[in-house]
C-alpha atoms as a PDB file:
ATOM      1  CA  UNK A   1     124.840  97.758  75.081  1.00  0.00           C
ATOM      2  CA  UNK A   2     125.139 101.665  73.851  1.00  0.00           C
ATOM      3  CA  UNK A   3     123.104 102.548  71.681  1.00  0.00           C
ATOM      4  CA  UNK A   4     123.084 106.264  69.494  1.00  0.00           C
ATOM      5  CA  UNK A   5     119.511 107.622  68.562  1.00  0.00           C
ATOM      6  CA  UNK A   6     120.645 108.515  65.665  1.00  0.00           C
ATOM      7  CA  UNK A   7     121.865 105.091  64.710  1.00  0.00           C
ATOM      8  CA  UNK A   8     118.585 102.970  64.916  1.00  0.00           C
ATOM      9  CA  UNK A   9     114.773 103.473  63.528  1.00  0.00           C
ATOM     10  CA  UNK A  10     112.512 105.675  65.602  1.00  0.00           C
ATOM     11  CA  UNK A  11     110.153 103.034  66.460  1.00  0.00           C
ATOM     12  CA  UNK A  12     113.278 100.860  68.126  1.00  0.00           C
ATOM     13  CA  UNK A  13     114.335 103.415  70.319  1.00  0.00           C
ATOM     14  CA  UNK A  14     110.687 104.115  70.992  1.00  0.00           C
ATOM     15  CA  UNK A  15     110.595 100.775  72.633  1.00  0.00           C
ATOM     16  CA  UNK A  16     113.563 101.160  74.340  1.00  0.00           C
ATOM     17  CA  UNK A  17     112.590 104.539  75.881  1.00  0.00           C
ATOM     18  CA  UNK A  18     109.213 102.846  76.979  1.00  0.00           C
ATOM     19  CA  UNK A  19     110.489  99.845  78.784  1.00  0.00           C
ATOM     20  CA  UNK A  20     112.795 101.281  79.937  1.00  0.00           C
ATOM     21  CA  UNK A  21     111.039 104.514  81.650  1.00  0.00           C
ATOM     22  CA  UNK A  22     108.698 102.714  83.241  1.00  0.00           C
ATOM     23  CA  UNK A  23     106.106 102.317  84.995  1.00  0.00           C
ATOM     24  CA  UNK A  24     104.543 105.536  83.538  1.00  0.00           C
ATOM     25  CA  UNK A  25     100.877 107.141  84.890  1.00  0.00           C
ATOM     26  CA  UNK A  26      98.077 107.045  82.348  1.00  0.00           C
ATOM     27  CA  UNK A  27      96.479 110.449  81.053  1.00  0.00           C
ATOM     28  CA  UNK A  28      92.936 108.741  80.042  1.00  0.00           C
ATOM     29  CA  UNK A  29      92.091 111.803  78.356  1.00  0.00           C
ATOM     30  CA  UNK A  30      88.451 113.269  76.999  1.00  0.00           C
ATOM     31  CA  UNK A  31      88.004 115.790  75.036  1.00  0.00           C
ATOM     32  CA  UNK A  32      85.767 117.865  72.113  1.00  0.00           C
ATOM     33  CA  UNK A  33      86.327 119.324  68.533  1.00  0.00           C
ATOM     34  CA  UNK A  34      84.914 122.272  67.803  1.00  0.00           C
ATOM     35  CA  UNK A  35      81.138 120.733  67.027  1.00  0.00           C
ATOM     36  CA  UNK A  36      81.110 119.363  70.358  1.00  0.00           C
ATOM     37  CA  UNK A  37      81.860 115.407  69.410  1.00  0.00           C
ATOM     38  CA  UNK A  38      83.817 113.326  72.066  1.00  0.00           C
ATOM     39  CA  UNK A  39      87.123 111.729  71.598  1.00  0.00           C
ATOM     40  CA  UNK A  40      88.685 109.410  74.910  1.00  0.00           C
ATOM     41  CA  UNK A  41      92.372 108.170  74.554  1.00  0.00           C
ATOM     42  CA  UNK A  42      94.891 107.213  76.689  1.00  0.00           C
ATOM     43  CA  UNK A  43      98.416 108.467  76.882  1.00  0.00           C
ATOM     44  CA  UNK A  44     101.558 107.350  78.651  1.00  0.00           C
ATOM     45  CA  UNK A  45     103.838 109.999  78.446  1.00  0.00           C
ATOM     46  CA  UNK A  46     102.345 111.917  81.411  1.00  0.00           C
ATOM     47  CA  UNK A  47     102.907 113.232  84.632  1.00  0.00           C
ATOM     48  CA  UNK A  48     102.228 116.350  87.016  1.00  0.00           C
ATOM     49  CA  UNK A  49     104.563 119.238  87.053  1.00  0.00           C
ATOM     50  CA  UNK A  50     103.668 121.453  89.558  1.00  0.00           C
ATOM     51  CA  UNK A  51     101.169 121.567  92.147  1.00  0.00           C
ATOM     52  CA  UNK A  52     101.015 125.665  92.741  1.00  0.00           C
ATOM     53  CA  UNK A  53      99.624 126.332  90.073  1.00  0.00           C
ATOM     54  CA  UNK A  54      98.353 122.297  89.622  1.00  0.00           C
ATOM     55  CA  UNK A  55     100.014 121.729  86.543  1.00  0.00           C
ATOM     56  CA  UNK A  56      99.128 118.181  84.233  1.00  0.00           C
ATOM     57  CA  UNK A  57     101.626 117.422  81.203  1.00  0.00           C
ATOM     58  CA  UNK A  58     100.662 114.995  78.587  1.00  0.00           C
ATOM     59  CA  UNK A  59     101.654 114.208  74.779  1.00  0.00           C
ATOM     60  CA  UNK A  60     100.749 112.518  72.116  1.00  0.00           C
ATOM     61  CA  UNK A  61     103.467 112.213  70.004  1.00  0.00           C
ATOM     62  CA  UNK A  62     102.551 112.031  65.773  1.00  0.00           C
ATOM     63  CA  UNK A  63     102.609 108.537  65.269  1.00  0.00           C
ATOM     64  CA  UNK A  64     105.810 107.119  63.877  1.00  0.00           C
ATOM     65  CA  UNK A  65     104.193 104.496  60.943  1.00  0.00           C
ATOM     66  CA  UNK A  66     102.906 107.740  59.112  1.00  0.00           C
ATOM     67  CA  UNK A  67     103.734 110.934  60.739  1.00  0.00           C
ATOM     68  CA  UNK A  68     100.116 111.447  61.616  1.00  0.00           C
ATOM     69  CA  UNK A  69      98.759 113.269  64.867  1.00  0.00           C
ATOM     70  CA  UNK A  70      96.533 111.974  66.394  1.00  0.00           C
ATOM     71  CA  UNK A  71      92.888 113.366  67.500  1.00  0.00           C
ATOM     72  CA  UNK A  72      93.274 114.358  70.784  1.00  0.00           C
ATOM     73  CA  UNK A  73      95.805 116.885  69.712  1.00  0.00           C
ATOM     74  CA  UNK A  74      93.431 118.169  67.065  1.00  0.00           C
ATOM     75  CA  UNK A  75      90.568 118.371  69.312  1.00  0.00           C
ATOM     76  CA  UNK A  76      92.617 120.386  71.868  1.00  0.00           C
ATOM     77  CA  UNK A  77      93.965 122.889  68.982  1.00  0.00           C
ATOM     78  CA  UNK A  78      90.092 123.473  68.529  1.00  0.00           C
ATOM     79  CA  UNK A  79      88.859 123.507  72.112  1.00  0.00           C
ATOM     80  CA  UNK A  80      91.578 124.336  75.075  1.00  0.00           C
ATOM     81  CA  UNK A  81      90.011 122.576  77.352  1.00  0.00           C
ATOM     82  CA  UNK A  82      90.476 118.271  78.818  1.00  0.00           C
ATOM     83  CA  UNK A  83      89.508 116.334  81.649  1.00  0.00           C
ATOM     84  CA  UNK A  84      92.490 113.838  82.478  1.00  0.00           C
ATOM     85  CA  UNK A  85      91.181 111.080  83.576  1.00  0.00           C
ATOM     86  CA  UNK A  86      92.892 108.098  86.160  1.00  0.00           C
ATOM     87  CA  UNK A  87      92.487 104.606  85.675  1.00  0.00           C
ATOM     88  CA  UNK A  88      91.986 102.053  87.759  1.00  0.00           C
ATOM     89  CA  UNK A  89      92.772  97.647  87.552  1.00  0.00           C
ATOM     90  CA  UNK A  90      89.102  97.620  87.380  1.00  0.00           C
ATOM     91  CA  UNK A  91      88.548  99.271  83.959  1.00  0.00           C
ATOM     92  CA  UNK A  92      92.200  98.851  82.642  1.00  0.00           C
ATOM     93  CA  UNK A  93      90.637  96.833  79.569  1.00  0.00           C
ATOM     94  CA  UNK A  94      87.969  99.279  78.651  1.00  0.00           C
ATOM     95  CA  UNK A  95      90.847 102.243  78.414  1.00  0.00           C
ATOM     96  CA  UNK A  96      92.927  99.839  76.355  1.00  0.00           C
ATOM     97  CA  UNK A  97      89.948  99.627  74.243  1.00  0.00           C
ATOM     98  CA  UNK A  98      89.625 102.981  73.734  1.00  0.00           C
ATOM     99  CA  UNK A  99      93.281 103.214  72.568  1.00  0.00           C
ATOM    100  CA  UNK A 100      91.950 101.360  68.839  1.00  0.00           C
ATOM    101  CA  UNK A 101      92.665 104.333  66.355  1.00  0.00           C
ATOM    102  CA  UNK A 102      88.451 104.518  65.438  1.00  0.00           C
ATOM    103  CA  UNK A 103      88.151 107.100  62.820  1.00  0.00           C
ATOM    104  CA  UNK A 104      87.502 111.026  63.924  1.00  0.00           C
ATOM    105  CA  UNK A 105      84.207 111.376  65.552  1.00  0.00           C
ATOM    106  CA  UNK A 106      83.758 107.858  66.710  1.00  0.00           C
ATOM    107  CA  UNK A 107      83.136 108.378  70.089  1.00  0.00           C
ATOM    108  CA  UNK A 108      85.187 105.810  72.267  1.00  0.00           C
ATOM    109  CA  UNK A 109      83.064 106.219  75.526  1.00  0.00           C
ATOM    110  CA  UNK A 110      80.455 104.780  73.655  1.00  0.00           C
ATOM    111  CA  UNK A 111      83.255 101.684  71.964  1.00  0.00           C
ATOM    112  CA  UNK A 112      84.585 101.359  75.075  1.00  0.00           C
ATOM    113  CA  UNK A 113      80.762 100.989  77.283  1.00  0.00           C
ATOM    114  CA  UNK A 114      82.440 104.001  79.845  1.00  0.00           C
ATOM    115  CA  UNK A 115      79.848 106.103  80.820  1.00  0.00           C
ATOM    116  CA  UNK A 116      79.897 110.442  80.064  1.00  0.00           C
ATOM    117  CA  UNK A 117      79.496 112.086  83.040  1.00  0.00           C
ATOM    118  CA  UNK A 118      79.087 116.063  82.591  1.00  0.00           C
ATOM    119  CA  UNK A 119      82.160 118.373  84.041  1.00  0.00           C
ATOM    120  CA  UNK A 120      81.033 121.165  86.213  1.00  0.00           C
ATOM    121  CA  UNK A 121      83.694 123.761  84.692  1.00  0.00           C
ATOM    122  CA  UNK A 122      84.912 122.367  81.194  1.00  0.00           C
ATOM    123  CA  UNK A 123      83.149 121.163  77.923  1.00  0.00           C
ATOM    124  CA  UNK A 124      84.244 117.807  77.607  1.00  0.00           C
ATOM    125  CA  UNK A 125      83.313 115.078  80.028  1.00  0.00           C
ATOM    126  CA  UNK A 126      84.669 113.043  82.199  1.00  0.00           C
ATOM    127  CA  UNK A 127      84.796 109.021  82.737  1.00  0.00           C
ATOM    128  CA  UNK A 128      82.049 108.887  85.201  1.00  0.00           C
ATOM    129  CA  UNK A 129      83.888 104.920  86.472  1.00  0.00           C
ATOM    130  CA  UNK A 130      87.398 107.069  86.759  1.00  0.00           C
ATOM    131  CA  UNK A 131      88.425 106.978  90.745  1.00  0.00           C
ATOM    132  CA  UNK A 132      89.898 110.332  89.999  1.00  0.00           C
ATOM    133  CA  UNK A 133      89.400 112.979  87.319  1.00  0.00           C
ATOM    134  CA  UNK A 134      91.053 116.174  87.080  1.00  0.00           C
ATOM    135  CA  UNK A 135      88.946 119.379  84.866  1.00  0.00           C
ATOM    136  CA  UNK A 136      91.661 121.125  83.085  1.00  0.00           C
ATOM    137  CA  UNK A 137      92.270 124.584  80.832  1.00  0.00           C
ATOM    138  CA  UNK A 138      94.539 123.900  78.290  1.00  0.00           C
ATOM    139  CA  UNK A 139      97.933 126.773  78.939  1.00  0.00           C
ATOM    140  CA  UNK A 140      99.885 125.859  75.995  1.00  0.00           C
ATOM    141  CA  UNK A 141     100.888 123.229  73.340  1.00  0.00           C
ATOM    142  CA  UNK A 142     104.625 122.884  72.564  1.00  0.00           C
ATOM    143  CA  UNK A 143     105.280 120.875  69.556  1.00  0.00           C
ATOM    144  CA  UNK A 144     108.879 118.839  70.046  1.00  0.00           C
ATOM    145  CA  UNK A 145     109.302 117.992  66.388  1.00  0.00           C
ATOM    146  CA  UNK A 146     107.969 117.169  62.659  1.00  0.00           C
ATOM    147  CA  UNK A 147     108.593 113.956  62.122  1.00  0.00           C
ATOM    148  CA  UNK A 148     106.798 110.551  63.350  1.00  0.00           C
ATOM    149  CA  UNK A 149     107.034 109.851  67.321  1.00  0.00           C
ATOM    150  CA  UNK A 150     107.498 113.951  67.856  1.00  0.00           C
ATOM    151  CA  UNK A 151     106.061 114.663  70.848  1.00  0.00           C
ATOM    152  CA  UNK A 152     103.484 117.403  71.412  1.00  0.00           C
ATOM    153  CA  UNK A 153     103.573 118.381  74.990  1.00  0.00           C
ATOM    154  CA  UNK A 154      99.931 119.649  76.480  1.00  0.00           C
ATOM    155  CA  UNK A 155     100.699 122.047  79.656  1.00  0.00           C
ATOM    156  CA  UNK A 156      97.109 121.811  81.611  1.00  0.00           C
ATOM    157  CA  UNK A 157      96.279 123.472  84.774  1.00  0.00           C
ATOM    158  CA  UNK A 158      93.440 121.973  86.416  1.00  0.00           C
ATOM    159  CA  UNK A 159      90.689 123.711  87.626  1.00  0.00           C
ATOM    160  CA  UNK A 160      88.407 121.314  89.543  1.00  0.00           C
ATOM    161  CA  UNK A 161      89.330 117.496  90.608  1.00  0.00           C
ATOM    162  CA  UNK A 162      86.518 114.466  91.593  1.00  0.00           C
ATOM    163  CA  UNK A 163      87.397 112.243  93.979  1.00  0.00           C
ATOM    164  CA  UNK A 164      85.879 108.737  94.546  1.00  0.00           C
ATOM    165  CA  UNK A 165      84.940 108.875  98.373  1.00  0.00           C
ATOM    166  CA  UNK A 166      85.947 105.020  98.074  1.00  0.00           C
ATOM    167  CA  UNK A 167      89.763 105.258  97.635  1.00  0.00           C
ATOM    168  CA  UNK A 168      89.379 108.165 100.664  1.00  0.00           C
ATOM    169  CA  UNK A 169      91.347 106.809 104.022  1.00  0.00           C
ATOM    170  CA  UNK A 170      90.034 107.969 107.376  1.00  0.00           C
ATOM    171  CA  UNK A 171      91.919 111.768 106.949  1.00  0.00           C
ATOM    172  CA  UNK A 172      90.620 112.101 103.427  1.00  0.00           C
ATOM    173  CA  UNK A 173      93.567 111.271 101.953  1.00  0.00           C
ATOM    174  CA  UNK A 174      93.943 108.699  98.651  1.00  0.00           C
ATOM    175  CA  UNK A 175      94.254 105.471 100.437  1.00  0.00           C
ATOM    176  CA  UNK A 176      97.179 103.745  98.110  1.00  0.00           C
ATOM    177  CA  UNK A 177      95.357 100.200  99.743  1.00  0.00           C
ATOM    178  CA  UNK A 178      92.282 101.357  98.010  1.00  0.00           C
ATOM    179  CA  UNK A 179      93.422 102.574  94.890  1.00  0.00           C
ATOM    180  CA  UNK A 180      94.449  99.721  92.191  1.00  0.00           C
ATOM    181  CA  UNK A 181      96.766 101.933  89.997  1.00  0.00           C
ATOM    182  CA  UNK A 182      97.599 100.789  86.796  1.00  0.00           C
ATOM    183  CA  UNK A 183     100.830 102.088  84.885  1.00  0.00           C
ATOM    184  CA  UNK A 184     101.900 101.450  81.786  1.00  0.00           C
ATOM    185  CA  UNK A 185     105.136  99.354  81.089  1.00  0.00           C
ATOM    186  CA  UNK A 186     106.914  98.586  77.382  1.00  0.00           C
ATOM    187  CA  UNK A 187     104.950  96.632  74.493  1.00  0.00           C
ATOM    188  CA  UNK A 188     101.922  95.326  75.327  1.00  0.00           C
ATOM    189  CA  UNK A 189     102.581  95.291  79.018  1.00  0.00           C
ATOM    190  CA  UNK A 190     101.026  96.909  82.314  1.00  0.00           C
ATOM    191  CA  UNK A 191     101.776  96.676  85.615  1.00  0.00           C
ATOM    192  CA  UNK A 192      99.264  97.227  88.652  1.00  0.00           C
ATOM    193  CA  UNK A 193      99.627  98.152  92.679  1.00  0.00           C
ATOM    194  CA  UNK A 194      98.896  96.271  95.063  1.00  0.00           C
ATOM    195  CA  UNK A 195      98.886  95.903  98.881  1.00  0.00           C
ATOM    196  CA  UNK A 196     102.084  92.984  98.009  1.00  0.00           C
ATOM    197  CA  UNK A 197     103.625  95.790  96.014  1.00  0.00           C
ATOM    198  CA  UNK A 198     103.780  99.133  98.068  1.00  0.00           C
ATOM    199  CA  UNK A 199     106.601  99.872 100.267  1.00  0.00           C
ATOM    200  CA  UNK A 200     107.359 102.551 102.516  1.00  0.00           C
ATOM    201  CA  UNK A 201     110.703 104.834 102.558  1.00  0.00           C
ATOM    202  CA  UNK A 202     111.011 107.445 105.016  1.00  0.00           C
ATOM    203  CA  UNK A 203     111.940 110.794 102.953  1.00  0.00           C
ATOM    204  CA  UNK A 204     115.318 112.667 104.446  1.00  0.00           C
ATOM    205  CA  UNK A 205     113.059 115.836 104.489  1.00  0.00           C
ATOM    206  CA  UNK A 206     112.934 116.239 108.587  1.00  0.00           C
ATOM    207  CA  UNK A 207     116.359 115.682 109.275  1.00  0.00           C
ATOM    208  CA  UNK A 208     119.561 115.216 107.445  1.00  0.00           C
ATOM    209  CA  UNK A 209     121.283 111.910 107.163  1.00  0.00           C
ATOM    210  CA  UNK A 210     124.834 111.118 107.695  1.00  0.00           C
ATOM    211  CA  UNK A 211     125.058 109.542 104.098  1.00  0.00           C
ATOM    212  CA  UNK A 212     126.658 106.084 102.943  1.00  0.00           C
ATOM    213  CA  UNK A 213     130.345 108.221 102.821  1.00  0.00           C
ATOM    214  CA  UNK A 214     130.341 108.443 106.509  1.00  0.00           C
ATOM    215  CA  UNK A 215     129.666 104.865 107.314  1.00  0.00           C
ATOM    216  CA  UNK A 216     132.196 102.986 109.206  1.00  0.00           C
ATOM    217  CA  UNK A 217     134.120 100.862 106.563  1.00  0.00           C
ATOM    218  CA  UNK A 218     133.062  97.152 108.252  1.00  0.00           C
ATOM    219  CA  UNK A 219     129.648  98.056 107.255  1.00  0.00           C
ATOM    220  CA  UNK A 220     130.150  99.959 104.130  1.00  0.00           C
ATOM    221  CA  UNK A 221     132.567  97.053 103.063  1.00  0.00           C
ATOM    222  CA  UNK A 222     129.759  93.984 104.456  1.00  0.00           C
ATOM    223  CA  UNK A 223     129.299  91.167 102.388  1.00  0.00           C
ATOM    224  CA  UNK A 224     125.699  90.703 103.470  1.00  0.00           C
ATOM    225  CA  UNK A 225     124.187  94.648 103.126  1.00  0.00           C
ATOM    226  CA  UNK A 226     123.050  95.938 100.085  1.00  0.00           C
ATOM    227  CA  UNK A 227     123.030  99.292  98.519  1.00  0.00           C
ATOM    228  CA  UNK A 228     119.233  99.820  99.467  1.00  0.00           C
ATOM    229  CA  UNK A 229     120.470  98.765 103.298  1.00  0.00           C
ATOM    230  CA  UNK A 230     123.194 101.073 102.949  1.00  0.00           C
ATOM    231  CA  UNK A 231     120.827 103.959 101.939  1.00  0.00           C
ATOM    232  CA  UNK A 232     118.511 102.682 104.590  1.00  0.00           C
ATOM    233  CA  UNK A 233     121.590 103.172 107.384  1.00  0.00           C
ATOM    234  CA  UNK A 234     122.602 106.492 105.800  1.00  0.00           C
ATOM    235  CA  UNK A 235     119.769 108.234 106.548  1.00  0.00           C
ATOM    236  CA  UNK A 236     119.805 107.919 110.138  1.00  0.00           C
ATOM    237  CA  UNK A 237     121.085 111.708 111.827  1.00  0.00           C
ATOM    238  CA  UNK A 238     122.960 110.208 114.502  1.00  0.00           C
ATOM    239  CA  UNK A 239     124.768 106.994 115.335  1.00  0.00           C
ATOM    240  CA  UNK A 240     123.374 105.490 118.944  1.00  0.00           C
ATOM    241  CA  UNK A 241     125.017 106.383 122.076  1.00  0.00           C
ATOM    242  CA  UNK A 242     128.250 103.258 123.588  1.00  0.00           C
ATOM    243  CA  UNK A 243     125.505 102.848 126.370  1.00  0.00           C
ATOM    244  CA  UNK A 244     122.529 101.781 123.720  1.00  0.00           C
ATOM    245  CA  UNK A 245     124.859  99.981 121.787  1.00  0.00           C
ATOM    246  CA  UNK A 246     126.414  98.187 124.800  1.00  0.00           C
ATOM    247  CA  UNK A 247     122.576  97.781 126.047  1.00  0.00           C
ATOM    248  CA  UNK A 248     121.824  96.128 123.089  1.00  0.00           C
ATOM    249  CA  UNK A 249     124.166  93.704 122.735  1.00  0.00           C
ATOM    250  CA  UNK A 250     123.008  91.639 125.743  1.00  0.00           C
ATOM    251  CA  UNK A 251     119.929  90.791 124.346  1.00  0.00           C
ATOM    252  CA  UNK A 252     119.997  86.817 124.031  1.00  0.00           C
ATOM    253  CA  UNK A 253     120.067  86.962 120.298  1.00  0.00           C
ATOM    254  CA  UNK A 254     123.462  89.147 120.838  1.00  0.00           C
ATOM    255  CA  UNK A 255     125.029  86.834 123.084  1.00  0.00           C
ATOM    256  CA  UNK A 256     123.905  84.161 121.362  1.00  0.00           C
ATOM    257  CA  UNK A 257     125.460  84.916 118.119  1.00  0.00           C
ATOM    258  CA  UNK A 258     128.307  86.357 119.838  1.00  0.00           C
ATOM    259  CA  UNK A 259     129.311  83.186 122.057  1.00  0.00           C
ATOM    260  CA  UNK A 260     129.053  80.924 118.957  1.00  0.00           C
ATOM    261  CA  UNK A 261     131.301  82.192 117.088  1.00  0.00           C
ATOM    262  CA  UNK A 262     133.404  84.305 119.636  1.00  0.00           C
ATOM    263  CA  UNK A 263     136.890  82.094 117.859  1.00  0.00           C
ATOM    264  CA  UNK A 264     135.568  83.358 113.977  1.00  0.00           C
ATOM    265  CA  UNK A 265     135.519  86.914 113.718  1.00  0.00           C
ATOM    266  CA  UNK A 266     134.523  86.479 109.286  1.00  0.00           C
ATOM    267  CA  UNK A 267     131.332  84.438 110.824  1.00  0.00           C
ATOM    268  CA  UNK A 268     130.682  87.208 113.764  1.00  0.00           C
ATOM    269  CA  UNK A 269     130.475  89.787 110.973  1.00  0.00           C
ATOM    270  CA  UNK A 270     128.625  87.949 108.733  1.00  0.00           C
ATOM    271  CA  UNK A 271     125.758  86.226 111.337  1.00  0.00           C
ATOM    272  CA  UNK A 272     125.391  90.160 112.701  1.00  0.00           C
ATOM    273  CA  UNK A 273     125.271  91.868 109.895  1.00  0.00           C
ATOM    274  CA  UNK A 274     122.857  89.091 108.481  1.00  0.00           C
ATOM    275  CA  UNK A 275     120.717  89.913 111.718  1.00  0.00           C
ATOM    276  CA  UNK A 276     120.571  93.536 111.082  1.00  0.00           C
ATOM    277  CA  UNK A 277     119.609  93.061 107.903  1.00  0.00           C
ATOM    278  CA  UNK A 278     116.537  91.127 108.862  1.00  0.00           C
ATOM    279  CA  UNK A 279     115.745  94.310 111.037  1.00  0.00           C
ATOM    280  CA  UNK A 280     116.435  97.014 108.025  1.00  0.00           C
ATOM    281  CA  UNK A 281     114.332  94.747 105.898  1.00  0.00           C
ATOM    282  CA  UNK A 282     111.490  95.245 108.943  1.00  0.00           C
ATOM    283  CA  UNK A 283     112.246  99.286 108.890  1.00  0.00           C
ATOM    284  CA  UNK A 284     113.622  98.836 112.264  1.00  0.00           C
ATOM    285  CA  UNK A 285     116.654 101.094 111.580  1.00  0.00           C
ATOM    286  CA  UNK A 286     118.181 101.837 115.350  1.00  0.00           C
ATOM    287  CA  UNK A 287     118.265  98.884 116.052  1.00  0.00           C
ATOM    288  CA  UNK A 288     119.958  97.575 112.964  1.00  0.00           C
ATOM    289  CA  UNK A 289     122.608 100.072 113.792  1.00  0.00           C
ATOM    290  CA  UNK A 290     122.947  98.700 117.562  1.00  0.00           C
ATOM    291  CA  UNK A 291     123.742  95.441 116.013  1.00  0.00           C
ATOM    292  CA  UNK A 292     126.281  96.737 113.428  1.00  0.00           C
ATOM    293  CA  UNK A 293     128.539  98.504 115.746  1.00  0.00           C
ATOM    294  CA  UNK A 294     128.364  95.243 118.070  1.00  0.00           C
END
């Protein structure tokens, strides 16, 4: 399916664009008009932009039904400052809560039973049950249109962060095992980490990989590696030495696999390549190779 922009309703592509870019970070953001009253909402369409100066980017688009903006972009035209709050699994309900469109001044802390907690440098407060809050100055507003689902994109540079000490590993460091992230997904859905879901993938920043272009054909070609294993092999500097590989290779498993089907070169292939796959699979990446070039 293609589809043109310009050729459906707003609020289908919206849906598109937000199952589709997913799972997005949560801006659960506070904030205060210019008499001081509270507004918490949570928006999607976030991320962080730069880290020198630490730069926050949220927006909450005018809503497509009506064309109406919404109060957290009022309150911020009034009073440049927010605390961007991050949610955890444990109070994902209570920030959906919050999300009801109550009518200006209804403070949604109080709807929502999250508790105020002061800010040391900034006006409005932050979610005292939030593992991690970020204090931020607001740099600039950049509207992105006039009509409904126009994005208004709020540039923040934080100024002071809290912490929770529980989500802290051992080098005081966000623990990712500690720290139940929630992110939001299309339509009513959400989707939350978990020890089951995080995965580990060595970044080519220390050395530079031969790439998936320089791999010998019989593995680039396998019937049995995917393009994840592929990436995986590609990002190795070197190939092992004849001597490793030869090493290697009279393991028992080697020989094993080797003797049995020594007359069917298709079912050598496709046992050995199945074998290193188990060992990419395990992050064991050398010796993947050692079995590949068997």
């Amino acid at each position: 399916m293609t589809i043109d922009p310009n050729s459906v309703n707003a609020s289908e592509f919206q849906a598109y664009l937000q199952s589709a870019i997913a799972p997005r970070p949560i801006a659960f953001a506070s904030t205060v008009d210019k008499d001081g009253k509270v507004n918490l909402s949570p928006f999607s369409y976030f991320n962080v932009f730069s880290s020198n100066p630490p730069i926050l980017v949220f927006s909450p688009s005018r809503r497509v039904r009506d064309n109406t903006t919404k109060h957290t972009l009022e309150n911020i035209h009034d009073v440049k400052e927010v605390v961007i709050n991050i949610i955890d699994f444990s109070m994902v309900e209570q920030m959906s809560l919050a999300s009801t469109e109550y009518d200006k001044g209804v403070n949604e802390f109080v709807k929502s039973g999250l508790t105020e907690a002061k800010s040391v440098k900034i006006s409005p407060p932050r979610v005292k049950e939030a593992p991690v809050s970020f204090e931020c100055t607001v740099k600039e507003v950049i509207s992105l249109g006039d009509q409904g689902g126009a994005g208004n994109l709020i540039i923040c540079e934080v100024v002071l962060a809290h912490i929770d000490d529980a989500i802290l590993d051992s080098k005081g460091l966000i623990d990712p095992f500690k720290f139940e992230a929630v992110a939001r997904m299309g339509g009513n859905w959400y989707c939350r980490v978990t020890k089951g879901s995080l995965f580990e993938i060595p970044k080519p920043l220390r050395n530079k990989g031969i790439g998936v272009d320089q791999l010998p054909d019989i593995v680039k070609n396998s019937l049995v590696l995917t393009g994840n294993n592929l990436g995986r092999l590609g990002n190795i500097e070197k190939l092992p030495s004849d001597e490793e590989v030869w090493e290697y290779g009279n393991r028992p498993e080697i020989e094993e696999i080797k003797i049995r089907f020594q007359n069917d070169q298709e079912s050598l292939l496709f046992n050995l390549h199945t074998h290193a796959k188990s060992l990419l699979d395990s992050g064991n990446v050398e010796d993947a190779w050692k079995v590949l070039l068997q």
